[in-house]
Protein backbone atom coordinates (compact mmCIF):
# COMPACT_ATOMS: atom_id res chain seq x y z
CA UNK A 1 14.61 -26.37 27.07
CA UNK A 2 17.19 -24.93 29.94
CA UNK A 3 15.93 -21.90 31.52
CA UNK A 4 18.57 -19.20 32.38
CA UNK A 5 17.98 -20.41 36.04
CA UNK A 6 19.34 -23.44 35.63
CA UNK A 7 22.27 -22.23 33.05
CA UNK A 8 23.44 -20.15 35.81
CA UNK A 9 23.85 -22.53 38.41
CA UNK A 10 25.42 -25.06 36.73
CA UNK A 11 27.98 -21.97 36.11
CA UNK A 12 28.02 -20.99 39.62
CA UNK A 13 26.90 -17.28 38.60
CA UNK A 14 24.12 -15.09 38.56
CA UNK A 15 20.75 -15.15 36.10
CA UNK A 16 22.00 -11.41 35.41
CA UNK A 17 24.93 -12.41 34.30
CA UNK A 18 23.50 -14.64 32.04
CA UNK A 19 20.82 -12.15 30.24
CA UNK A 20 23.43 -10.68 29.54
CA UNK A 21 25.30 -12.06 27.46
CA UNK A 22 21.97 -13.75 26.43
CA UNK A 23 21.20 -10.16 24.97
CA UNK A 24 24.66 -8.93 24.16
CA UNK A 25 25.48 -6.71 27.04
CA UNK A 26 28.81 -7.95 28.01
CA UNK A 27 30.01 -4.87 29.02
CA UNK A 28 30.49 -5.68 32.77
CA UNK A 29 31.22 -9.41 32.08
CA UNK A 30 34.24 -10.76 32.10
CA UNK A 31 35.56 -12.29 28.69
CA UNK A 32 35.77 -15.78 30.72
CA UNK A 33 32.22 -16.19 31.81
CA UNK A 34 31.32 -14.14 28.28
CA UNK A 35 32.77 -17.55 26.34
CA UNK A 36 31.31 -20.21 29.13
CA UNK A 37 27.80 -18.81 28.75
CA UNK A 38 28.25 -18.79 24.60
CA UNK A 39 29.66 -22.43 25.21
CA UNK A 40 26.19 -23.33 26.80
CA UNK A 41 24.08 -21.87 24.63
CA UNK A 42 25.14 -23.73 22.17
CA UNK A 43 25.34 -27.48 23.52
CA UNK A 44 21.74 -26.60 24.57
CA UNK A 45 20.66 -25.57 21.53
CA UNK A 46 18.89 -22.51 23.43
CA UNK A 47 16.47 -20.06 21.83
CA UNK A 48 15.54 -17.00 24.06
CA UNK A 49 12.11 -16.83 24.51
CA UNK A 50 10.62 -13.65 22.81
CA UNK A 51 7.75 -13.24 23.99
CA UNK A 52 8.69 -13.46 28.10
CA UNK A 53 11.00 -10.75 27.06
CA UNK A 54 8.57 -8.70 25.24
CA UNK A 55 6.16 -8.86 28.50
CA UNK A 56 8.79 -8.08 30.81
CA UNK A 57 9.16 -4.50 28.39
CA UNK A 58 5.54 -4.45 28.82
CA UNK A 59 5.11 -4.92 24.27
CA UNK A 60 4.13 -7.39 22.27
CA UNK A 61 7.08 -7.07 19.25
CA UNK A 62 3.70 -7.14 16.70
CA UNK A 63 2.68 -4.66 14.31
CA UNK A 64 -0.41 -5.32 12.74
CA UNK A 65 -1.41 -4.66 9.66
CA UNK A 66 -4.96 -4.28 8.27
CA UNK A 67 -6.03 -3.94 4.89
CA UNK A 68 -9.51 -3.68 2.95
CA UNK A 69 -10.21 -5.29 -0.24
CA UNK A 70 -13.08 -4.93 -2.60
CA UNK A 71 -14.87 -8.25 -2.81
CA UNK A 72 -16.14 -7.94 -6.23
CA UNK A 73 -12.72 -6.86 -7.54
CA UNK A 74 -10.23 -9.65 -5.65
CA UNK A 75 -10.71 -13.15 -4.88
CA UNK A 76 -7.02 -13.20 -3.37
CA UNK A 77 -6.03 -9.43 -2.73
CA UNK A 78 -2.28 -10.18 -2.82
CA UNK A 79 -2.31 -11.47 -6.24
CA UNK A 80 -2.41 -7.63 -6.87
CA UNK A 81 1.16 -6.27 -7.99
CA UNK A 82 0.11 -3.18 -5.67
CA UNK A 83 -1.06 -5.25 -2.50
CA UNK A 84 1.66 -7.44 -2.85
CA UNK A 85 4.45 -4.81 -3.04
CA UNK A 86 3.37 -3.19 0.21
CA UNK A 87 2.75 -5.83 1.86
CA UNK A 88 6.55 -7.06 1.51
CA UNK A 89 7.80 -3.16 1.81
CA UNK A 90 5.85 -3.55 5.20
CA UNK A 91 7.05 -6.86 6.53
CA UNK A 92 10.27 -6.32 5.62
CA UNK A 93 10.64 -3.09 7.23
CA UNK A 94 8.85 -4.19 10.33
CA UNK A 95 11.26 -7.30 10.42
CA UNK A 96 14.04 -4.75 10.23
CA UNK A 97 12.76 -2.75 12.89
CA UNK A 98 12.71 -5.98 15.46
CA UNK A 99 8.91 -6.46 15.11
CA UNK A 100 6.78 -8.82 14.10
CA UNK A 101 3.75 -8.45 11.43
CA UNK A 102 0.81 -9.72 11.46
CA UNK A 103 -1.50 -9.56 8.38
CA UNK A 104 -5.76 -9.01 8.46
CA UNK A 105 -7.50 -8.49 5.31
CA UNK A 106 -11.16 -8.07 4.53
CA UNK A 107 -13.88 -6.49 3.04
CA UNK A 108 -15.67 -5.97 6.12
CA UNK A 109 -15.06 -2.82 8.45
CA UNK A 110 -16.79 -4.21 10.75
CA UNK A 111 -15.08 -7.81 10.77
CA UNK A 112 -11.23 -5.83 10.19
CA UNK A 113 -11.87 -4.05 13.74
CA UNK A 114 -13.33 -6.99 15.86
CA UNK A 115 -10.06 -8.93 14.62
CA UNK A 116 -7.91 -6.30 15.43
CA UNK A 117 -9.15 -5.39 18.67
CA UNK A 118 -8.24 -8.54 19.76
CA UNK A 119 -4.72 -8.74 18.80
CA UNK A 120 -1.76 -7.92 21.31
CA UNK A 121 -0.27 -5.65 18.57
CA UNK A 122 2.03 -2.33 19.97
CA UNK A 123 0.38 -0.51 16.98
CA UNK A 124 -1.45 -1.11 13.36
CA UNK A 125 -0.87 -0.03 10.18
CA UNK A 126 -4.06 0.74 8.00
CA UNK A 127 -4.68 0.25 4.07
CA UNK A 128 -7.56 0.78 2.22
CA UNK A 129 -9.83 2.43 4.43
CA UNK A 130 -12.64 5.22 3.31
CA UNK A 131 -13.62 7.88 5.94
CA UNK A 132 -16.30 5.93 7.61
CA UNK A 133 -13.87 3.14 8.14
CA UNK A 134 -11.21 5.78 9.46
CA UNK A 135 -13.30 7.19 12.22
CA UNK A 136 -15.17 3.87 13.55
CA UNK A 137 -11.48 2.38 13.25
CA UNK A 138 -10.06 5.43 15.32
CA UNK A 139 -12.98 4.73 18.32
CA UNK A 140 -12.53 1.15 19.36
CA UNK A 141 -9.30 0.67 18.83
CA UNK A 142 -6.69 3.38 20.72
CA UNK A 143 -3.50 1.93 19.54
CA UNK A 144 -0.81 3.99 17.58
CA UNK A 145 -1.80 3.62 14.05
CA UNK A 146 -0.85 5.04 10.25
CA UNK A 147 -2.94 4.58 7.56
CA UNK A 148 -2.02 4.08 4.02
CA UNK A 149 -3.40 5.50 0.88
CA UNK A 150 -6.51 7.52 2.89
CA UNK A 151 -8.49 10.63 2.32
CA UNK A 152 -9.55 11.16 6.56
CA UNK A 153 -9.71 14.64 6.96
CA UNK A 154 -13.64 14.93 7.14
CA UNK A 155 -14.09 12.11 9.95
CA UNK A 156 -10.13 11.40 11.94
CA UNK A 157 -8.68 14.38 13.13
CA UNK A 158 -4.99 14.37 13.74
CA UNK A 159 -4.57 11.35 11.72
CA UNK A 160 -1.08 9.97 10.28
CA UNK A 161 -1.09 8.66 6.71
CA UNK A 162 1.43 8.32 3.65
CA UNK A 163 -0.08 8.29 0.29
CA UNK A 164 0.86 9.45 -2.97
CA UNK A 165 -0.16 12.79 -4.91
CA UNK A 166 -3.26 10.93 -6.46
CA UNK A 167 -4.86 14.26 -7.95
CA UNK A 168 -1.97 15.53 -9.26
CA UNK A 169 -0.96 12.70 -10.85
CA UNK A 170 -4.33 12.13 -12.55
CA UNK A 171 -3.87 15.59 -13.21
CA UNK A 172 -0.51 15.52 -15.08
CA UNK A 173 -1.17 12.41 -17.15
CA UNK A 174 -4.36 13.72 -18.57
CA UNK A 175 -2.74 17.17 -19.57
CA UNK A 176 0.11 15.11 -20.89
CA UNK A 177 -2.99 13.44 -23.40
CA UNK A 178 -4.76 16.93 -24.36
CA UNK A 179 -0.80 17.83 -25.31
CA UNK A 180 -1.02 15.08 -27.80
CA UNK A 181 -4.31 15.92 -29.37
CA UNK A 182 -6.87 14.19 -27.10
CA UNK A 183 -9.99 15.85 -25.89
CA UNK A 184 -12.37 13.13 -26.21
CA UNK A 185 -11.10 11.53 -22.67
CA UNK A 186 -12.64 8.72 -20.38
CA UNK A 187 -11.47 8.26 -16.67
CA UNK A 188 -12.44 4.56 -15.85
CA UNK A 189 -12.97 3.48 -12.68
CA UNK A 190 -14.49 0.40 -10.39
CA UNK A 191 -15.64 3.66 -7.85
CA UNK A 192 -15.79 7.23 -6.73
CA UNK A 193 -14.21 7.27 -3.33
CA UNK A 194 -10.72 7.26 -1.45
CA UNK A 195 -8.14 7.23 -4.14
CA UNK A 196 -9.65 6.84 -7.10
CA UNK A 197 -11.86 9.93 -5.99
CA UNK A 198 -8.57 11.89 -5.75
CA UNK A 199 -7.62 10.68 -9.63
CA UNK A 200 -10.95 11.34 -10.67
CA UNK A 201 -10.64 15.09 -9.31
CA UNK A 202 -7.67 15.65 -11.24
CA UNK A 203 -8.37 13.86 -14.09
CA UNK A 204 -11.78 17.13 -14.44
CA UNK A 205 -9.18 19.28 -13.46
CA UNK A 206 -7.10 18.98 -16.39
CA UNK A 207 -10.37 19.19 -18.69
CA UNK A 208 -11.58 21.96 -16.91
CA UNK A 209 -8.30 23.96 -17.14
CA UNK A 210 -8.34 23.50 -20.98
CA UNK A 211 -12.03 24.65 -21.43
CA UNK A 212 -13.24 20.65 -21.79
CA UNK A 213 -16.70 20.38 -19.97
CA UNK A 214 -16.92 17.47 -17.66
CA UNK A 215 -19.81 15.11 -17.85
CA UNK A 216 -21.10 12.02 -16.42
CA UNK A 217 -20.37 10.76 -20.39
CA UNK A 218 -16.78 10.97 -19.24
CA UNK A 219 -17.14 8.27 -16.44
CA UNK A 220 -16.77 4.95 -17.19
CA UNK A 221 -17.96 2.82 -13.93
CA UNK A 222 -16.14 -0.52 -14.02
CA UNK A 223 -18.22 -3.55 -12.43
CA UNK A 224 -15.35 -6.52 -11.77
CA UNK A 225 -16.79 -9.69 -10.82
CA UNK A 226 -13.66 -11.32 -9.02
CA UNK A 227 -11.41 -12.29 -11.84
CA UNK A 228 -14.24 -12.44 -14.54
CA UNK A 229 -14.05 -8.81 -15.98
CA UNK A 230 -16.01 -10.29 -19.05
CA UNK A 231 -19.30 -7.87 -18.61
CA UNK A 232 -16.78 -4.77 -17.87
CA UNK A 233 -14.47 -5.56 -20.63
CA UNK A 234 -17.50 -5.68 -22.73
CA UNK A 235 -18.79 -2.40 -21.82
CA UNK A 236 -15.36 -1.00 -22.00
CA UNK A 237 -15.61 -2.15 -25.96
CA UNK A 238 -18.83 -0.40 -26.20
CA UNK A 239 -17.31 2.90 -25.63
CA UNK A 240 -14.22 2.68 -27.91
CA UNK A 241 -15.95 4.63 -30.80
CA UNK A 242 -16.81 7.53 -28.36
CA UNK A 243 -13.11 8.24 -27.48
CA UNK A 244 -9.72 8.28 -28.13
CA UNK A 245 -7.97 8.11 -24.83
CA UNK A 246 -9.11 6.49 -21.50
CA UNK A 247 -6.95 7.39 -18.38
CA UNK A 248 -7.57 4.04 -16.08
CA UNK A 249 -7.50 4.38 -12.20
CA UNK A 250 -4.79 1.32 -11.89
CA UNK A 251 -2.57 -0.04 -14.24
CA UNK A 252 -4.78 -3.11 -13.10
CA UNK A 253 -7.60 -2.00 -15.36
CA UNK A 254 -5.41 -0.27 -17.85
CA UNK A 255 -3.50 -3.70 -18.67
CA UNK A 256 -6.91 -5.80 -18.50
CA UNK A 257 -8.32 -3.38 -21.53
CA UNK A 258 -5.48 -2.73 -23.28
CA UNK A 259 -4.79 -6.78 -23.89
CA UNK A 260 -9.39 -7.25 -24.50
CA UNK A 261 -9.49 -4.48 -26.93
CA UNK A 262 -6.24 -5.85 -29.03
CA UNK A 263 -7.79 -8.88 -29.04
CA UNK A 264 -11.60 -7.71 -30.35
CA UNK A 265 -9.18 -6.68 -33.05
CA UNK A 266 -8.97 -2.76 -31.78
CA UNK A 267 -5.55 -1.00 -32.66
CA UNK A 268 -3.60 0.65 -29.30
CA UNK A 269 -2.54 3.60 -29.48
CA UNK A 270 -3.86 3.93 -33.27
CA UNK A 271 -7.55 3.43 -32.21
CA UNK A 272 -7.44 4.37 -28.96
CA UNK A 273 -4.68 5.40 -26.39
CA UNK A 274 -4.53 3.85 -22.84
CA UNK A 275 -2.86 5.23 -19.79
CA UNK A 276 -2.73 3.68 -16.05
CA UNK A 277 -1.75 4.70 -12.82
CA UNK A 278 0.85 2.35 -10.41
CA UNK A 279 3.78 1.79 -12.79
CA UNK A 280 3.86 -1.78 -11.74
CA UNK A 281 4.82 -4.67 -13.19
CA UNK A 282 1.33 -5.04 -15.47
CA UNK A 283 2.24 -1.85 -17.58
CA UNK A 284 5.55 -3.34 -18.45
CA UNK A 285 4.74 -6.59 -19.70
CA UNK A 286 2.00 -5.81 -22.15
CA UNK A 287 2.08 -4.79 -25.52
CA UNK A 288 2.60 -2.12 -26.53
CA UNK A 289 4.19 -1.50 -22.88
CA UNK A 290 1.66 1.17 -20.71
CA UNK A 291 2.50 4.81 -20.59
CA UNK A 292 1.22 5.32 -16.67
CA UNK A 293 2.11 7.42 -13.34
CA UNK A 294 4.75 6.16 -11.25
CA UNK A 295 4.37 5.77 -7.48
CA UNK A 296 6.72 4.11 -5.04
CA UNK A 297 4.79 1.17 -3.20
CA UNK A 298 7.84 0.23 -1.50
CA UNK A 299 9.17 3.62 -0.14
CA UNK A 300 5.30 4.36 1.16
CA UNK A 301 4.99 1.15 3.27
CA UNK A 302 8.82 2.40 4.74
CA UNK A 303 7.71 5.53 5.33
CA UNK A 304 4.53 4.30 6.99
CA UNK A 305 6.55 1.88 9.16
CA UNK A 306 9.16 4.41 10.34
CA UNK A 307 5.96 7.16 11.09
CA UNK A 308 4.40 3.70 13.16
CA UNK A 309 7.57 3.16 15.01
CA UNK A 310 8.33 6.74 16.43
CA UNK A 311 4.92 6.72 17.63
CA UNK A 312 5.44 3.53 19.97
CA UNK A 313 8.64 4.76 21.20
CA UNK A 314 7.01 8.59 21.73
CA UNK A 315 9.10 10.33 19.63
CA UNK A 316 8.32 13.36 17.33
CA UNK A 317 6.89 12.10 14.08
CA UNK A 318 6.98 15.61 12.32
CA UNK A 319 4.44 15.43 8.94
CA UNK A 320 1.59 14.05 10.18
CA UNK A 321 0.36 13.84 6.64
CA UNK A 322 2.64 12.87 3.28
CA UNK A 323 1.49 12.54 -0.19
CA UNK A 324 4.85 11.28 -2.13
CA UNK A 325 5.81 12.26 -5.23
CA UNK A 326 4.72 11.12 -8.69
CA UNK A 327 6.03 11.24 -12.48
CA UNK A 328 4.75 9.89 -15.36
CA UNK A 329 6.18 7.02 -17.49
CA UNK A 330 5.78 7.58 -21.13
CA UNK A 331 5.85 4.20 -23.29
CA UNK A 332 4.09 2.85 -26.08
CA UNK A 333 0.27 3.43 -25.53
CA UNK A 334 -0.41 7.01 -26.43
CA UNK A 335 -0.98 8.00 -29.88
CA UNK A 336 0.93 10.77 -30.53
CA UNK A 337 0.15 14.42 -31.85
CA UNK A 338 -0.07 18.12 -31.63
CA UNK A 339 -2.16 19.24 -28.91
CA UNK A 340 -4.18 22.11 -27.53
CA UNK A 341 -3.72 24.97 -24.68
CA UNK A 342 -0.62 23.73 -22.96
């Protein structure tokens, strides 16, 4: 490949001159040379080289981004609507940003930081990590970083994140049941920590604020196996008779039920009503179609790219914590009625 050097002398000017227009700053050369160096870049088929460029700046042009996944509950973690949805918002927004992503993703703290660590990355974006992850994350690496989706406050002080209003939203969509006549209500989950802590808080909120006493009888643990859900599904079934309404952690689940117990033969909503939480494309292709809570996967991994970015170029990144907005979606898996105390 030809090397500025050598473009420049065989135009009897200076390398300057040539970076220049190389990187469109043509201010202070003339429209003549401006064309002759365009001319040679193109018979020479030349590419700049990146990553000289990015040294000479003293950056790499990477952002990294890290994300944990439950082994028992993904073989392939981007097969996930939800993974897969931030991970474009991400990438795209990086791209847009002139960076570069690069993608980690384990179930292994431990693995996730000596991987990281040794990446040339001018800052990381985090997804997925619980509060012991957060603050052994936080000591070995000392890069700019914004987490995704994290509940921090006990271990990483001062830390940047963008999540959604879990609690509340877990809140709204099991009040939004008791107004339809449910009060024998299941939250189902694959774990009690992180986010689905934060849904399971205001999924006992709601009950409490109605005079509904919360017991471990309301917690349904889910056990995922990779992609066999056969021994959860089954235990799901089990509990059908005890309830009327389960409010899932992730459309995921809610979707994965919803089609077992129609086919065991189980009426939705008539038998039992299902709700989710994600709004993603699983609660609109079943049948009947998932009443859930809405979040915006894409706007959070913007959000968490633009918070990443002012902190490499040391500008004031003002919220240091966000927790977007939620709604619910009301659709076909609710069985309606009068309810009680709202």
């Amino acid at each position: 490949m030809i090397t500025i050097k050598k473009m420049a002398e065989l135009l009897g000017t200076s390398t300057t001159t040539v970076s220049n227009v190389i990187h469109g700053k043509t201010g202070e050369v003339s429209p003549a040379m401006v064309e002759k160096v365009q001319q040679l870049l193109l018979e020479y088929d030349y590419v700049p080289n990146i990553n000289a460029r990015n040294l000479a700046r003293n950056k790499s042009g990477i952002i990294g981004l890290a994300m944990k996944a439950c082994r028992d509950k993904y073989e392939n973690f981007i097969k996930d609507p939800f993974a897969g949805e931030l991970t474009g918002a991400v990438e795209s927004c990086v791209r847009a940003g002139g960076y570069f992503t690069m993608l980690y993703i384990s179930d292994d703290i431990t693995e996730i930081i000596s991987s990281v660590a040794s990446w040339n990355v001018d800052g990381l974006i985090l997804h997925g990590m619980q509060a012991e992850d957060g603050a052994k994350i936080t000591e070995k690496i000392k890069k700019p970083m914004v987490f995704i989706d994290c509940y921090l406050e006990e271990t990483v002080p001062d830390y940047v994140n963008v999540g959604s209003q879990d609690r509340k939203g877990c809140y709204d969509i099991t009040r939004y049941l008791i107004g339809h006549g449910h009060e024998r209500i299941a939250f189902l989950a694959d774990n009690r920590f992180g986010v689905d802590f934060e849904r399971l808080k205001g999924f006992q909120d709601a009950l409490r604020e109605v005079g509904i006493l919360y017991t471990e009888e309301h917690f349904i643990m889910l056990q995922p196996n990779g992609d066999d859900l056969s021994k959860t599904l089954d235990d799901v079934y089990k509990k059908v008779g005890d309830f009327t309404a389960f409010v899932c952690a992730s459309d995921y689940y809610a979707a994965h039920i919803l089609n077992d117990l129609k086919d065991r033969g189980v009426k939705i909503p008539e038998d039992i009503s299902i709700v989710g939480f994600d709004d993603n494309v699983y609660s609109q292709i079943v049948r009947p179609a998932l009443t859930t809570v809405h979040q915006d996967v894409t706007e959070k991994g913007s959000l968490a790219v633009d918070k990443l970015l002012q902190m490499i170029q040391q500008e004031e990144i003002g919220e240091r914590i966000i927790r977007l907005p939620v709604e619910i979606v009301e659709r076909d898996s609710v069985k309606k009625g009068k309810g009680m105390h709202v």
